[in-house]
C-alpha atoms as a PDB file:
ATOM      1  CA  UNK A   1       0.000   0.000   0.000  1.00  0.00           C
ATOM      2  CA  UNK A   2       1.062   3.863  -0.685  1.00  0.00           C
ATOM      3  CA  UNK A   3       0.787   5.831   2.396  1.00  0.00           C
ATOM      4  CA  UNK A   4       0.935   9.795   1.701  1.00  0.00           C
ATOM      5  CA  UNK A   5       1.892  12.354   4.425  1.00  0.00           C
ATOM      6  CA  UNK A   6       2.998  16.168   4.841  1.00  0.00           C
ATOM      7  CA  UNK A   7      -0.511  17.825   4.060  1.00  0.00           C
ATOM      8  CA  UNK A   8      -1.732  20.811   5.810  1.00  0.00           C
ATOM      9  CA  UNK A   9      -2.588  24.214   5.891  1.00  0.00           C
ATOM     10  CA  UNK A  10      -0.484  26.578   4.979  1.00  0.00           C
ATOM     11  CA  UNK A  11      -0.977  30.271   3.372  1.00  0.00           C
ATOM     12  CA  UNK A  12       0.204  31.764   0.095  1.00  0.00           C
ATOM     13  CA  UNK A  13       3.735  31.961  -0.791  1.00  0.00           C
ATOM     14  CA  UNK A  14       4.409  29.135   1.831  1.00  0.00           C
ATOM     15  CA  UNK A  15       5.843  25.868   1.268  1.00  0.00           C
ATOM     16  CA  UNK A  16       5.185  21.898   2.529  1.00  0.00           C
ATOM     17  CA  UNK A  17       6.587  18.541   1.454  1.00  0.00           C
ATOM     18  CA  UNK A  18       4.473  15.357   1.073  1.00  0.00           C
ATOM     19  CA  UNK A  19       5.324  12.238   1.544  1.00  0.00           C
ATOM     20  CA  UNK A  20       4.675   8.908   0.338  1.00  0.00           C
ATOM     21  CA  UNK A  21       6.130   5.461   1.522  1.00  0.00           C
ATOM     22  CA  UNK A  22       5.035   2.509   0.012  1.00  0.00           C
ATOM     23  CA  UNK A  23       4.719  -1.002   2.247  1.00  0.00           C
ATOM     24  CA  UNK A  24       4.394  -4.374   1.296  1.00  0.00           C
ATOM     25  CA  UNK A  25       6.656  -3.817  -2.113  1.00  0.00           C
ATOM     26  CA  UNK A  26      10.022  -2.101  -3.488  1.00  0.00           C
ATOM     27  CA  UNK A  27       9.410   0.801  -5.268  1.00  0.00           C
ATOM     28  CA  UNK A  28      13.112   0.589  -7.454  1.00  0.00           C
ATOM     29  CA  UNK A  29      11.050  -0.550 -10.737  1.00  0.00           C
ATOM     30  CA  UNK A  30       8.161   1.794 -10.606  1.00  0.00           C
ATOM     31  CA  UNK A  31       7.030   4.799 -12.377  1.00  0.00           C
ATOM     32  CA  UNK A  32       5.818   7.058  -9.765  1.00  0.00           C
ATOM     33  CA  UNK A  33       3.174  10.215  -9.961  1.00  0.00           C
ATOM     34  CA  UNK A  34       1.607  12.936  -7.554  1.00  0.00           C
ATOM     35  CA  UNK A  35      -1.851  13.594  -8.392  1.00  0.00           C
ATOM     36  CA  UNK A  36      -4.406  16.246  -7.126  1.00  0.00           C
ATOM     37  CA  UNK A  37      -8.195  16.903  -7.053  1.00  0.00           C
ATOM     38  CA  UNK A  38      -9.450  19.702  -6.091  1.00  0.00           C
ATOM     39  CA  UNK A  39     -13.894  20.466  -5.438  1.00  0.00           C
ATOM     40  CA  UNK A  40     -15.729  19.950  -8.438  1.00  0.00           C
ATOM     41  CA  UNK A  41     -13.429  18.964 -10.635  1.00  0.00           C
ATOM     42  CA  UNK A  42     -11.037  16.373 -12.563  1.00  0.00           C
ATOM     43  CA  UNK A  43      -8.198  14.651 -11.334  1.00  0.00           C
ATOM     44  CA  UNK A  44      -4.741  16.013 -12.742  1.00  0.00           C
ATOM     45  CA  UNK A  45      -1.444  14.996 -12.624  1.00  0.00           C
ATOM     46  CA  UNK A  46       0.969  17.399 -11.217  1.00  0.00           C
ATOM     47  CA  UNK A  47       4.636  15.058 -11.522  1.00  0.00           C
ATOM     48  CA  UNK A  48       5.846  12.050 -12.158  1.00  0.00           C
ATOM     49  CA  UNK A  49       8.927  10.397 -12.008  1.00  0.00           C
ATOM     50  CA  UNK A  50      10.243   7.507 -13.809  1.00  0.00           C
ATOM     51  CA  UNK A  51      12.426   4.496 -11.653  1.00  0.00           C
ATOM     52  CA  UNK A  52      15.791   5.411 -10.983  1.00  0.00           C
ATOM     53  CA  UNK A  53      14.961   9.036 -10.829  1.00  0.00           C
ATOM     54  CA  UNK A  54      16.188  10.215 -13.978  1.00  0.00           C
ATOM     55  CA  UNK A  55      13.226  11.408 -15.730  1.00  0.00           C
ATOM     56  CA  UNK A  56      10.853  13.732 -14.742  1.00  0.00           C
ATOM     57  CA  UNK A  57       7.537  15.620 -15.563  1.00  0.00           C
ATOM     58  CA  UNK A  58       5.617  19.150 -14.613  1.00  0.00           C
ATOM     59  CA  UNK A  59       2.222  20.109 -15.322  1.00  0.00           C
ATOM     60  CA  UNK A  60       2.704  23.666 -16.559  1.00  0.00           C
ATOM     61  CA  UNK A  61       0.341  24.890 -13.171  1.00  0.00           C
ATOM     62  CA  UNK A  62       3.582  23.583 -10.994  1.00  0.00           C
ATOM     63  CA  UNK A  63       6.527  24.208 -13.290  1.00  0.00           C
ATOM     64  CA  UNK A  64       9.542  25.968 -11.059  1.00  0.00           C
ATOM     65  CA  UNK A  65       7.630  25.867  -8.070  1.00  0.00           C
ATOM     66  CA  UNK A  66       7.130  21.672  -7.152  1.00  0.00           C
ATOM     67  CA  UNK A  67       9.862  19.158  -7.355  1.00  0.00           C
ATOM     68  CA  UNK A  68       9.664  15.345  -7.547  1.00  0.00           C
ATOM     69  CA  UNK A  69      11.776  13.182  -5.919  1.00  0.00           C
ATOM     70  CA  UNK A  70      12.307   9.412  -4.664  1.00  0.00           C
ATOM     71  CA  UNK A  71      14.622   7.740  -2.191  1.00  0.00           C
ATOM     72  CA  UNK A  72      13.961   3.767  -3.289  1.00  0.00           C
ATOM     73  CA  UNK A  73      15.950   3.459   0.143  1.00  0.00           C
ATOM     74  CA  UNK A  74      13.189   4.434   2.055  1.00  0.00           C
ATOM     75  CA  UNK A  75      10.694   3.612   0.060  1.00  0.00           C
ATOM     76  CA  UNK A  76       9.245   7.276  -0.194  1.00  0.00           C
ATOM     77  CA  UNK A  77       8.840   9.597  -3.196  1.00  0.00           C
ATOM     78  CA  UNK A  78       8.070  13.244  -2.064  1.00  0.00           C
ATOM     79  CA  UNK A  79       6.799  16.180  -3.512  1.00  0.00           C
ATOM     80  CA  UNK A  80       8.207  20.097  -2.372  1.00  0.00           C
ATOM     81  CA  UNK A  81       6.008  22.515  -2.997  1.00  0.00           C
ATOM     82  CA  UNK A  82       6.951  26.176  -2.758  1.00  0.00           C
ATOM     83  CA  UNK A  83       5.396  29.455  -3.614  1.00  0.00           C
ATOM     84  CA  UNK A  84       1.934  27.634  -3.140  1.00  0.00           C
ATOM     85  CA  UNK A  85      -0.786  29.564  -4.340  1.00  0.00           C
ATOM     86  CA  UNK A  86      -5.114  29.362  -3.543  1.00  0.00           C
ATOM     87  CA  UNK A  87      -5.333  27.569  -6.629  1.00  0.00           C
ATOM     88  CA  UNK A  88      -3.315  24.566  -5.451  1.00  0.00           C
ATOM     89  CA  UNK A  89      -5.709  23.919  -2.583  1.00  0.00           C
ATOM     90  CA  UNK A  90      -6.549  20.100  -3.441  1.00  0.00           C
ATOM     91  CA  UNK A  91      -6.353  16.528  -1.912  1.00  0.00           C
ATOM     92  CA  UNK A  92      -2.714  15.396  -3.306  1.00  0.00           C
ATOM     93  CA  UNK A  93      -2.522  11.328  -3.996  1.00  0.00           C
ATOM     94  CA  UNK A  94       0.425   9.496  -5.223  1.00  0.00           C
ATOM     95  CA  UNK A  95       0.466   6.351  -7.570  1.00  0.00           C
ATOM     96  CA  UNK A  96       3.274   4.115  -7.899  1.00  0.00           C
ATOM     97  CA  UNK A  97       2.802   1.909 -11.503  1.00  0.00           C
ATOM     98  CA  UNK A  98       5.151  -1.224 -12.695  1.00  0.00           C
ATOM     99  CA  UNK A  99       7.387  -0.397 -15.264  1.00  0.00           C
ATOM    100  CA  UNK A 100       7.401  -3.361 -17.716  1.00  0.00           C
ATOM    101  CA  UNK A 101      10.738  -3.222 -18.667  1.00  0.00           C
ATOM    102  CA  UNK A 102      13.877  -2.383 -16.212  1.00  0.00           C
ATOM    103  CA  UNK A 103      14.544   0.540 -18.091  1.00  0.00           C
ATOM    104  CA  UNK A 104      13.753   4.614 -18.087  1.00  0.00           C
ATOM    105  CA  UNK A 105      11.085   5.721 -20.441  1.00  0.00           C
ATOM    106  CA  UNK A 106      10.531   8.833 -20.657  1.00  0.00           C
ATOM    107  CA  UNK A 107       7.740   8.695 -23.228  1.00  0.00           C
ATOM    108  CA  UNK A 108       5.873   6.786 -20.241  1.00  0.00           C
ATOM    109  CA  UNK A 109       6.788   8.976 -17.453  1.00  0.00           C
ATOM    110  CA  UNK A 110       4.840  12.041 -19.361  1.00  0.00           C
ATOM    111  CA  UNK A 111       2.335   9.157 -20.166  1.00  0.00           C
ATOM    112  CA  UNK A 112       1.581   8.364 -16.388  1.00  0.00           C
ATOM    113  CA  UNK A 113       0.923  12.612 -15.349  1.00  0.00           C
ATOM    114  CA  UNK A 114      -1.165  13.169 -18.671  1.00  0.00           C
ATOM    115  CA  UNK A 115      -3.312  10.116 -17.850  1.00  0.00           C
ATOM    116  CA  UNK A 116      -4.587  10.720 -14.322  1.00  0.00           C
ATOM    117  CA  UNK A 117      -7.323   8.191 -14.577  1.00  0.00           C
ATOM    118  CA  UNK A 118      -5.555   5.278 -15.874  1.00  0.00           C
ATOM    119  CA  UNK A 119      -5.629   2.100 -13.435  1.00  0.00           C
ATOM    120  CA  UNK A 120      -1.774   2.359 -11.918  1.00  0.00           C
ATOM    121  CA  UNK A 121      -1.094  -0.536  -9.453  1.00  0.00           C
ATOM    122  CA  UNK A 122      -1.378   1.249  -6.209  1.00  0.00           C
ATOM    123  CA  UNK A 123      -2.494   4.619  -5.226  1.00  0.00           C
ATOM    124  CA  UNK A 124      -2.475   6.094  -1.801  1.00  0.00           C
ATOM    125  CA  UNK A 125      -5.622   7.653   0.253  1.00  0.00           C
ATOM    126  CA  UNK A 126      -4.827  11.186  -0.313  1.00  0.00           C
ATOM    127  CA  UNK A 127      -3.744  14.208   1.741  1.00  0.00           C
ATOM    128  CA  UNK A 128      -5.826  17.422   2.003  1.00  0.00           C
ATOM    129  CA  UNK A 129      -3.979  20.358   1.131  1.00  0.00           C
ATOM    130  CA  UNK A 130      -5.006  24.043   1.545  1.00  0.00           C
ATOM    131  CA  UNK A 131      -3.367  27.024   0.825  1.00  0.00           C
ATOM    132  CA  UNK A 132      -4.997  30.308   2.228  1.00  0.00           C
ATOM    133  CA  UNK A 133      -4.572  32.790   4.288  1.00  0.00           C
END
């Protein structure tokens, strides 16, 4: 199971990191993703990262203001988010999908973020996140 962490309330301009550890299973061969949906509408993808952390992808929204990262020692990919604005305000969920090949795609790491309703392996419960002030 994927486990997410690190949400909260926090007001414009500030920052928070989420967390999210996987149990049960290695994440080294996975393509991971953060995800968000906010009230009343669609789920997006906001990053993704392919295994082996060498590829990654930004919705435009996040560009030079999130960053995706993994530590396969721990088990955890995270997401920092800084400069957070109203508009970010969503429940954040992570997905962690089985690459099918041992190798870095990253044709498929674009692939998971643009597809946020595709059937990955795992996803976590969500964290709440709300920026005001």
């Amino acid at each position: 199971q994927l486990v997410e962490s690190g949400g909260g309330l926090v007001q414009p301009g500030g920052s928070l990191r989420l967390s999210c550890t996987a149990s049960g299973f290695p994440l080294d061969y996975y393509r991971l993703g953060w995800f968000r949906q906010a009230p009343g509408k669609e789920r997006e993808g906001v990053s993704c990262i392919s295994m082996g952390d060498g590829v990654t992808y930004y919705a435009d929204s996040v560009k030079g203001r999130f960053t995706i990262s993994r530590d396969n020692a721990k088990n955890t990919v995270y997401l920092q988010m800084n400069s957070l604005k109203p508009e970010d305000t969503a429940v954040y969920y992570c997905a962690a999908d089985l690459e099918p090949l041992p190798e870095v795609d990253p044709d498929r790491v674009q692939a998971m973020c643009v597809m946020p309703k595709a059937p990955y392996d795992y996803w976590g419960q969500g964290t709440q996140v709300t920026v005001s002030s």
